[in-house]
N, C-alpha and C. Protein backbone atom coordinates (compact mmCIF):
# COMPACT_ATOMS: atom_id res chain seq x y z
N UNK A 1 106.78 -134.81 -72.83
CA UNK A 1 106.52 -134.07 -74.04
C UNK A 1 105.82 -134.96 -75.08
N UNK A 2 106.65 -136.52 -75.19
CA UNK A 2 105.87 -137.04 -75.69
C UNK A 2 104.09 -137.27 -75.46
N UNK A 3 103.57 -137.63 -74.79
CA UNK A 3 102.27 -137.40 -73.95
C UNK A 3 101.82 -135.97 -74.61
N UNK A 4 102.23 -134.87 -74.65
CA UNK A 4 101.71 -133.43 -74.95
C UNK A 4 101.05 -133.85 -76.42
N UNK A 5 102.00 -133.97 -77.22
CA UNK A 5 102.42 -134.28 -78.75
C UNK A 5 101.15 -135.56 -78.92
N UNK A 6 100.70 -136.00 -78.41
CA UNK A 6 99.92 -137.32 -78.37
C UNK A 6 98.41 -136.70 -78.05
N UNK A 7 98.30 -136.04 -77.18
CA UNK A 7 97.58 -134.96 -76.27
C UNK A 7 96.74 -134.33 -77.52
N UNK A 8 97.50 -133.40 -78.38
CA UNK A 8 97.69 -132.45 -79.44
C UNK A 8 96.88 -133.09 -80.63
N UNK A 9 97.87 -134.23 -81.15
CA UNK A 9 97.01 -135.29 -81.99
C UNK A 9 95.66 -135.64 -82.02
N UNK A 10 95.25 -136.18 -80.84
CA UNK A 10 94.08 -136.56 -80.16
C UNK A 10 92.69 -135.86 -80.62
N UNK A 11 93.62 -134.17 -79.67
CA UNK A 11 92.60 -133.36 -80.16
C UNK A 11 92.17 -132.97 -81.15
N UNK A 12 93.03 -132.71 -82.08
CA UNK A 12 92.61 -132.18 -83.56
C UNK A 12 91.75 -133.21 -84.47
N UNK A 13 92.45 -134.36 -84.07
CA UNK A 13 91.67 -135.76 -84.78
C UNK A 13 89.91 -135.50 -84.60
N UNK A 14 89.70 -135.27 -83.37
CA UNK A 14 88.13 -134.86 -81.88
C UNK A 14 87.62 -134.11 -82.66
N UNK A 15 88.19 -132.85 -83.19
CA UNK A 15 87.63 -131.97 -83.42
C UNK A 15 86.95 -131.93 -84.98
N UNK A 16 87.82 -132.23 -85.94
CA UNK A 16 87.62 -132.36 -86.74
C UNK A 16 86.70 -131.32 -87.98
N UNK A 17 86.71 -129.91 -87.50
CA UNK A 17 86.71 -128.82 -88.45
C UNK A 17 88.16 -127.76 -88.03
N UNK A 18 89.10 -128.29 -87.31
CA UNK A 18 89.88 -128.11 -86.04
C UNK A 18 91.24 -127.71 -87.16
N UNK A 19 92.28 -126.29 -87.01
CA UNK A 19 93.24 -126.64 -87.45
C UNK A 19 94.45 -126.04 -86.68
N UNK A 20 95.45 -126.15 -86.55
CA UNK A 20 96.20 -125.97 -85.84
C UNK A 20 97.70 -125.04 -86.26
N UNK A 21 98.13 -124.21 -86.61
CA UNK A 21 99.37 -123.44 -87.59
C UNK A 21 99.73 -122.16 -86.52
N UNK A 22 101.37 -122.48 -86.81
CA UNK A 22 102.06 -121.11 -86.02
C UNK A 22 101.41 -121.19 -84.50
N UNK A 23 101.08 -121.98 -83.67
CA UNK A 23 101.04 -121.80 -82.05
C UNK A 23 99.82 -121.95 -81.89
N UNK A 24 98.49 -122.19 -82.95
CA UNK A 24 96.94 -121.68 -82.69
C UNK A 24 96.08 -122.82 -83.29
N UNK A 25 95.19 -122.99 -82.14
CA UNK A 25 94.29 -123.68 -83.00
C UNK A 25 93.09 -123.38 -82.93
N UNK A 26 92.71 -123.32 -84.32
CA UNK A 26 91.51 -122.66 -84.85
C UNK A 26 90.27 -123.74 -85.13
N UNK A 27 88.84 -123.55 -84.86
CA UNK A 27 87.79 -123.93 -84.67
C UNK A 27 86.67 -123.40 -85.85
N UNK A 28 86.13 -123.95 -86.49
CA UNK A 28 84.99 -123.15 -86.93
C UNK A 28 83.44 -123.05 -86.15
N UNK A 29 82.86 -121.88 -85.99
CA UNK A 29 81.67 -122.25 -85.14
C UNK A 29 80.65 -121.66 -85.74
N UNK A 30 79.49 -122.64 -85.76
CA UNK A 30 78.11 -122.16 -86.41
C UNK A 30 77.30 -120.95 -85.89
N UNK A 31 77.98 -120.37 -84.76
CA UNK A 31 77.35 -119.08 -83.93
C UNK A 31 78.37 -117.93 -84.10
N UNK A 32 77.29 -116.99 -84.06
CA UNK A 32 78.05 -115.26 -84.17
C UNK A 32 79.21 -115.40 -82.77
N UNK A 33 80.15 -114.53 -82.96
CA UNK A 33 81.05 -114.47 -82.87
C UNK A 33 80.45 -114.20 -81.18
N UNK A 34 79.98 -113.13 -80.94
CA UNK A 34 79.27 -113.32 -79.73
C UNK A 34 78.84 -114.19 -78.75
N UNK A 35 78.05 -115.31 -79.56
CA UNK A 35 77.67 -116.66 -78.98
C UNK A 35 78.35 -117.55 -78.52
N UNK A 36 79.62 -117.54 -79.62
CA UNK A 36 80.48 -118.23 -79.36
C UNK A 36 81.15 -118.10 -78.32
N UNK A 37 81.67 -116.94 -77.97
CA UNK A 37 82.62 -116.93 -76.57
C UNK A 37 81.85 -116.45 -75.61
N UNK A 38 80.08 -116.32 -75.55
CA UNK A 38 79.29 -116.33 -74.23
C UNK A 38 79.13 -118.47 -73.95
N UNK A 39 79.71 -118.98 -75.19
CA UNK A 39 79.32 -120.73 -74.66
C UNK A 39 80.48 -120.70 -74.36
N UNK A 40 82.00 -120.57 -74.86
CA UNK A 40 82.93 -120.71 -74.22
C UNK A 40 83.01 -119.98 -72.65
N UNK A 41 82.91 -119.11 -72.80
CA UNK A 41 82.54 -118.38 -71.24
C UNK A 41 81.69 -120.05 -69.88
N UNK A 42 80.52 -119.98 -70.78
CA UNK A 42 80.03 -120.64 -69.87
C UNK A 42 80.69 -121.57 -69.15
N UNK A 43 81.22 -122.71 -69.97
CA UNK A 43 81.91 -123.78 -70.03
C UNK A 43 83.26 -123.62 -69.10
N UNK A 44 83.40 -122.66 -69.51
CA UNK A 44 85.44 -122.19 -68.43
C UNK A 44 84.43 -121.80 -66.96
N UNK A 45 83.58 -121.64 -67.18
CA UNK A 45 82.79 -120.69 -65.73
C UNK A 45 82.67 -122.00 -64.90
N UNK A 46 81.98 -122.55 -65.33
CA UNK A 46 81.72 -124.00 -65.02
C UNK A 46 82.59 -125.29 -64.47
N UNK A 47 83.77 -124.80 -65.06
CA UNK A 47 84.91 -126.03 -64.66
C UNK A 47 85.44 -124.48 -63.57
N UNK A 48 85.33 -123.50 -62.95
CA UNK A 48 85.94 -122.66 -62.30
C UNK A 48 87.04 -121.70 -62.82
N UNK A 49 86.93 -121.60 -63.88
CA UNK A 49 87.77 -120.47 -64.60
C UNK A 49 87.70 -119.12 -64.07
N UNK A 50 88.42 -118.68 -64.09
CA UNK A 50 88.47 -116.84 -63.86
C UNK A 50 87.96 -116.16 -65.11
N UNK A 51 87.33 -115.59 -65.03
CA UNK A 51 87.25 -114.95 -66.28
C UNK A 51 87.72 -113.16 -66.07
N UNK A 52 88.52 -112.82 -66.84
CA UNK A 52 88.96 -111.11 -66.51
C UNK A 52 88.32 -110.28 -67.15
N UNK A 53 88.51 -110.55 -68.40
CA UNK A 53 88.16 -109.19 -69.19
C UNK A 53 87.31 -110.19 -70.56
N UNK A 54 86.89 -109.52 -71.70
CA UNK A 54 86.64 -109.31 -73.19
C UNK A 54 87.07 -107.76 -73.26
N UNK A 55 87.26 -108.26 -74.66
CA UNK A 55 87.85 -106.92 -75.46
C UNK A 55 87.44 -107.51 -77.00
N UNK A 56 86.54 -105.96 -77.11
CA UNK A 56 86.58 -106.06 -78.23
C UNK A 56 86.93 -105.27 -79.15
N UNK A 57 87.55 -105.76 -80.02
CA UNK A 57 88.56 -105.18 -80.72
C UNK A 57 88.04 -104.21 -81.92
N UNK A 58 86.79 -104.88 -82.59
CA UNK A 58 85.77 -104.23 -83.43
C UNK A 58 85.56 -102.50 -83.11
N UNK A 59 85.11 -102.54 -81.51
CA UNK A 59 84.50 -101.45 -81.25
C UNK A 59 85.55 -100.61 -80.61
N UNK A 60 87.14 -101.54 -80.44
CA UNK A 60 87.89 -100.37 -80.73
C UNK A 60 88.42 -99.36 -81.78
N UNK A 61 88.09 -100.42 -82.69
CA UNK A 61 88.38 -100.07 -84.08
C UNK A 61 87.60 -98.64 -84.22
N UNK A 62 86.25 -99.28 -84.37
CA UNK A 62 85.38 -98.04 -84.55
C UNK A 62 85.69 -96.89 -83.72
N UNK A 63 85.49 -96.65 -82.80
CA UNK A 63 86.12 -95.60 -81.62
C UNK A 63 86.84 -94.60 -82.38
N UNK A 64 87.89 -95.10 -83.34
CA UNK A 64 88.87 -94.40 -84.13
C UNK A 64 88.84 -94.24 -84.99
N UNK A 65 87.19 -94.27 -85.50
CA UNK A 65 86.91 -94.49 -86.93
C UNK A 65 87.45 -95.43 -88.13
N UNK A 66 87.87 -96.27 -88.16
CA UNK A 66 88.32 -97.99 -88.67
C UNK A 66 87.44 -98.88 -88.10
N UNK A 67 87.05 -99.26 -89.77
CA UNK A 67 86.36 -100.76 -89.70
C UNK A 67 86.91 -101.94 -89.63
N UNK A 68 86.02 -102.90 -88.55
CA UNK A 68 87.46 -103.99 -88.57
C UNK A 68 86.03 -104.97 -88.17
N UNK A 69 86.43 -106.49 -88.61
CA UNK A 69 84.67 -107.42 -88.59
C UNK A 69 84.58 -107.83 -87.34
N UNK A 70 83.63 -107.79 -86.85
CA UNK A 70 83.53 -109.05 -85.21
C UNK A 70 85.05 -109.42 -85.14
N UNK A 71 85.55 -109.13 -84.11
CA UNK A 71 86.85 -109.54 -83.20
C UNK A 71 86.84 -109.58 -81.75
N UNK A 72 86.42 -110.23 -80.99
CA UNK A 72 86.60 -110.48 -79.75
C UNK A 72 87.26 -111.59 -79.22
N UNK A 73 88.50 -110.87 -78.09
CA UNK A 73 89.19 -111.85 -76.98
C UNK A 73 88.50 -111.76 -75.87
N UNK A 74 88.27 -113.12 -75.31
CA UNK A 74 88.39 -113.23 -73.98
C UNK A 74 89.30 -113.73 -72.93
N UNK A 75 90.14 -113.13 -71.80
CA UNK A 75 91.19 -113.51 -71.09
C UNK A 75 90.75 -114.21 -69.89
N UNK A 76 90.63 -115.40 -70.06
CA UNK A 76 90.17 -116.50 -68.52
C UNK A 76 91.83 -116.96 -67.96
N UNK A 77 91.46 -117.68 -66.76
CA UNK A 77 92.43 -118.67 -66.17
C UNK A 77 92.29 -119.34 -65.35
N UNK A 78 93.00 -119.79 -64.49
CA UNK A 78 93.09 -120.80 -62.99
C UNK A 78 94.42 -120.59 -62.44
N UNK A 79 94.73 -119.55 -61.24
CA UNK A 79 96.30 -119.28 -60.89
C UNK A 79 96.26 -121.08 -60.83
N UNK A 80 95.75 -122.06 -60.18
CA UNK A 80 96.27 -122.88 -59.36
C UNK A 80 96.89 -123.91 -60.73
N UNK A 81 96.52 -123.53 -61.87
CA UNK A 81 97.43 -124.24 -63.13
C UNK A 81 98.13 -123.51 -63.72
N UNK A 82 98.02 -122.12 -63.91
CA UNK A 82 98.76 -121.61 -64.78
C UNK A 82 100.48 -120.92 -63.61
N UNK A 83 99.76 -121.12 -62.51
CA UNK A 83 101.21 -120.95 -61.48
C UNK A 83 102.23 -122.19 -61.79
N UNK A 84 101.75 -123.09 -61.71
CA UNK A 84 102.69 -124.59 -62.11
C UNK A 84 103.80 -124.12 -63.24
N UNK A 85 102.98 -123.64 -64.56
CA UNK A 85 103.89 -123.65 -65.53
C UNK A 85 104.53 -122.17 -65.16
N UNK A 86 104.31 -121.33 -64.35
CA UNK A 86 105.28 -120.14 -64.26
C UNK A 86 106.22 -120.46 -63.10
N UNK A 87 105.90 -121.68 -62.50
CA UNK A 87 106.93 -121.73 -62.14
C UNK A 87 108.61 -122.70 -62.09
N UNK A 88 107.71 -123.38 -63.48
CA UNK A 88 109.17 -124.07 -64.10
C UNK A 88 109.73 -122.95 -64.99
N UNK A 89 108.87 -121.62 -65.54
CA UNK A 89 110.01 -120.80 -66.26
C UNK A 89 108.77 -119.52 -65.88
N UNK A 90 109.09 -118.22 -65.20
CA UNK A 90 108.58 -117.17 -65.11
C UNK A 90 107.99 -116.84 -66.51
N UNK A 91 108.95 -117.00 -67.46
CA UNK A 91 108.73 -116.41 -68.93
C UNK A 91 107.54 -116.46 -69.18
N UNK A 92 106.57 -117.65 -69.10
CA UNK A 92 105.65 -118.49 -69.90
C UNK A 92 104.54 -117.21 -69.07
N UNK A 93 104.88 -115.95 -68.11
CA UNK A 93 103.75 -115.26 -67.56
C UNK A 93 103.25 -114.26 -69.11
N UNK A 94 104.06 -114.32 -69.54
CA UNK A 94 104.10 -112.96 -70.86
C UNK A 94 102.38 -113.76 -72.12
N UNK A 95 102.33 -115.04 -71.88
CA UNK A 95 101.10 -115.73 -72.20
C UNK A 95 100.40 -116.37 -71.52
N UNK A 96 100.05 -115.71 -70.23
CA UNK A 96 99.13 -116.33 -69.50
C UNK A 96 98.53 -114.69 -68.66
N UNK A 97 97.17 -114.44 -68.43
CA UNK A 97 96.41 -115.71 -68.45
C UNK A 97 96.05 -116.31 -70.14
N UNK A 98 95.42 -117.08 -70.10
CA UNK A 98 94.80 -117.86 -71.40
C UNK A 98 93.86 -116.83 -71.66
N UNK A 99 93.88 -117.17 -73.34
CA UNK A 99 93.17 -116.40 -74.39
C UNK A 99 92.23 -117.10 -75.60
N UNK A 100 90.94 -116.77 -75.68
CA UNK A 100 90.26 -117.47 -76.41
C UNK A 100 89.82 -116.13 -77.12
N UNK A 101 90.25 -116.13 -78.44
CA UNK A 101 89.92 -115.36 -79.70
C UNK A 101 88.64 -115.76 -80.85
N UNK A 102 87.44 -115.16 -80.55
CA UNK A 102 86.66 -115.46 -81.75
C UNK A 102 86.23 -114.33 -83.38
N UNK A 103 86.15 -114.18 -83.78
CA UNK A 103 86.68 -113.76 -84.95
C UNK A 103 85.67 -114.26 -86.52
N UNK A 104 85.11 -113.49 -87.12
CA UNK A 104 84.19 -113.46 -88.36
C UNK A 104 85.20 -113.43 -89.59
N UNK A 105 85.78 -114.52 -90.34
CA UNK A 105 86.68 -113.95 -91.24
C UNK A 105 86.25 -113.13 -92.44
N UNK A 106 86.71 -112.71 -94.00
CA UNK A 106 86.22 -112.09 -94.67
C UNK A 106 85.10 -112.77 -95.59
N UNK A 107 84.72 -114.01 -95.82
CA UNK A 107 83.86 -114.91 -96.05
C UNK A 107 82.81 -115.01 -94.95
N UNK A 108 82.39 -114.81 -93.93
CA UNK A 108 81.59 -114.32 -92.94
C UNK A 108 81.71 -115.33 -92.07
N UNK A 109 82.67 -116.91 -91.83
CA UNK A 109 82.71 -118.11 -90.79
C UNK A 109 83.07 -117.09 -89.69
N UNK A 110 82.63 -117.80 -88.72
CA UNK A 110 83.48 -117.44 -87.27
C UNK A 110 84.20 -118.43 -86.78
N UNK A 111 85.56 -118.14 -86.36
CA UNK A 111 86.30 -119.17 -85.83
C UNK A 111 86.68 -118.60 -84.16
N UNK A 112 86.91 -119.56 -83.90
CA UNK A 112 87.38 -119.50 -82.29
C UNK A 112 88.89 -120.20 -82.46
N UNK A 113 89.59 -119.51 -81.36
CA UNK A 113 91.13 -119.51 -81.46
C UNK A 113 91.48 -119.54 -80.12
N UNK A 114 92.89 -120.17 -80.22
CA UNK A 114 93.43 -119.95 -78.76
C UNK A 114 95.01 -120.55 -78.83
N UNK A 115 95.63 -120.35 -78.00
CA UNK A 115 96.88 -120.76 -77.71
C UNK A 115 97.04 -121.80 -78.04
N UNK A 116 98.14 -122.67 -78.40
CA UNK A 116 98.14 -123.81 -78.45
C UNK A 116 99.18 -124.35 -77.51
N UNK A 117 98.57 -125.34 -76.42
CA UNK A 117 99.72 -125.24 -75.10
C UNK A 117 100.92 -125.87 -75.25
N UNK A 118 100.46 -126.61 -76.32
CA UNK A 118 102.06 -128.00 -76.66
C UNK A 118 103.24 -126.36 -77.24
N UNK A 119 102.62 -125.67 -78.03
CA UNK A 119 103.34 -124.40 -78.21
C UNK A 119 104.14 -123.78 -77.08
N UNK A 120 103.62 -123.12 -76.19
CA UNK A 120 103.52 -122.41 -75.38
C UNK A 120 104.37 -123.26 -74.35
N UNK A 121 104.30 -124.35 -74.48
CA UNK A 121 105.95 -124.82 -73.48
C UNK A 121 106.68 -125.17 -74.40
N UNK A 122 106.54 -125.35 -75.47
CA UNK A 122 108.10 -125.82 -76.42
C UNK A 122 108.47 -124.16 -76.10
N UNK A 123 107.84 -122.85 -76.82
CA UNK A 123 108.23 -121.45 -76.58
C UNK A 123 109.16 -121.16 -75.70
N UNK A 124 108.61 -122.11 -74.15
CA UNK A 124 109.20 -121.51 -73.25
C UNK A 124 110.17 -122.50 -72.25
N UNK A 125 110.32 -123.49 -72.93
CA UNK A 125 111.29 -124.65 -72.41
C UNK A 125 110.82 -125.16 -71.75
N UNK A 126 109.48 -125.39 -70.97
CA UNK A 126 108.44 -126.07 -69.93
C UNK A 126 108.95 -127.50 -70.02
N UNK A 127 109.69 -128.25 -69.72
CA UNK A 127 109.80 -129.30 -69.66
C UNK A 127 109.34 -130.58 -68.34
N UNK A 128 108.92 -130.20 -67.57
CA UNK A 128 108.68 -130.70 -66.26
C UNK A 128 106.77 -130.82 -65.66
N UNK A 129 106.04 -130.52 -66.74
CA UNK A 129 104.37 -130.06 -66.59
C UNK A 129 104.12 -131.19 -67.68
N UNK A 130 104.45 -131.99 -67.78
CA UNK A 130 103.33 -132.74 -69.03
C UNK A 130 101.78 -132.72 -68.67
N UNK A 131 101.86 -133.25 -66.94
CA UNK A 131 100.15 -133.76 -66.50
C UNK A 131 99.49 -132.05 -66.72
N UNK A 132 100.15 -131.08 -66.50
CA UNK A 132 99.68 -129.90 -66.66
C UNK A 132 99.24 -129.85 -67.73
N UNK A 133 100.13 -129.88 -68.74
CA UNK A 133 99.99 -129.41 -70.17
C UNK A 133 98.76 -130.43 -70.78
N UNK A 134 98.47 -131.62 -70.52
CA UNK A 134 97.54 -132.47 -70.76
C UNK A 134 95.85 -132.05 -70.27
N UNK A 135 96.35 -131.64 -68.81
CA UNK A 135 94.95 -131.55 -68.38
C UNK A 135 94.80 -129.95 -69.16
N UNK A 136 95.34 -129.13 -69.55
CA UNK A 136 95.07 -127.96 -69.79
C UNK A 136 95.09 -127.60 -71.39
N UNK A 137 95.47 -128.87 -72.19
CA UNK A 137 94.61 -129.40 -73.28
C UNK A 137 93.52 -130.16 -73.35
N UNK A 138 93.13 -130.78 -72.36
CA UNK A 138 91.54 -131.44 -72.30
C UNK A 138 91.05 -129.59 -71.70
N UNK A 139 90.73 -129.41 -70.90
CA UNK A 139 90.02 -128.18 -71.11
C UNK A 139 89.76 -127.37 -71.77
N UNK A 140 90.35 -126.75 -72.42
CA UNK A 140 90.30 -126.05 -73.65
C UNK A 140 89.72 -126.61 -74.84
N UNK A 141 89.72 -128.12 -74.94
CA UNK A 141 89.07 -128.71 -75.60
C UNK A 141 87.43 -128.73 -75.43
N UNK A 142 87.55 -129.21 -74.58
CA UNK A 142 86.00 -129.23 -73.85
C UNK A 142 85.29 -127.81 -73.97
N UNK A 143 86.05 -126.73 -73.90
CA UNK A 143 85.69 -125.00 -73.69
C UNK A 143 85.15 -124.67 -74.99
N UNK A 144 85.90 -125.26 -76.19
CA UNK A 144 86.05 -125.62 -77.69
C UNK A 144 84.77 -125.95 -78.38
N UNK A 145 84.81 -127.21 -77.33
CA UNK A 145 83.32 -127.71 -77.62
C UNK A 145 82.28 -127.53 -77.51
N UNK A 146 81.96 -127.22 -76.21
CA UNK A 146 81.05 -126.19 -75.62
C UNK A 146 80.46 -125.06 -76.65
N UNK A 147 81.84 -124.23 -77.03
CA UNK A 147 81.35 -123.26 -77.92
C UNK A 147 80.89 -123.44 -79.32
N UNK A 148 81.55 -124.60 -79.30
CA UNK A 148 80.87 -124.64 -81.55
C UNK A 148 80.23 -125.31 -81.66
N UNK A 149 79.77 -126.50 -80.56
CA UNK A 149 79.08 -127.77 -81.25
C UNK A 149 77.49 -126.99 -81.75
N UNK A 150 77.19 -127.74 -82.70
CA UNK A 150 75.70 -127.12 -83.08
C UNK A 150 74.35 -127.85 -82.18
């Protein structure tokens, strides 16, 4: 855990428009909300990610007549990592697969979002995955990067 917590540090230090509150860490990115999670896309495609779905949330909104700004998730993964941590606690399936949220706030930035994994096993008692939880914070990092750098 220690290692995670170190892991965590690291990254936010890396990132450095980077913030992290309540389970999430948030990104600012110089591209429409769009762009952003077609570079994150790329990047997870690339290291072999699954990619399932986008949803966007905007044009559900509208559908029902409610306005709501650029909101799109995308749901990627890798059974062959995210099985590891379901199977020191089933629970941890209720947040997986992984989720990368990009998002226009009311000032017009777009941020990119996602789980935060040091979270997501304290949540769920994961105690036995550090090399998991490490390598699956360097990715997401890298996915991160991919998407905002200018």
């Amino acid at each position: 855990m220690k290692r995670t917590l170190i892991t965590l540090i690291l990254t936010l230090c890396m990132t450095g428009v980077a913030s992290a509150s309540e389970g999430m860490i948030r990104i600012k990115s110089p591209y429409t909300v769009t762009q952003t999670l077609d570079r994150f896309e790329q990047a997870a495609r690339a290291k072999g990610m699954t990619i399932f779905t986008r949803i966007d949330h905007a044009a559900g909104a509208a559908s029902v007549g409610k306005d709501l700004r650029p909101t799109t998730l995308l749901i990627f993964g890798n059974p062959k990592i995210g099985t590891l941590l379901m199977q020191s606690n089933q629970a941890v399936a209720i947040d997986l697969p992984m989720k990368a949220l990009a998002w226009k706030d009311e000032n017009g930035q777009v941020w990119l979002g996602y789980n935060d994994p040091a979270y997501l096993v304290k949540r769920h008692a994961v105690t036995d995955r550090d090399a998991v939880v490490q390598k699956i914070n360097k990715a997401l990092h890298a996915f991160s990067q991919a998407a905002t750098k200018p």
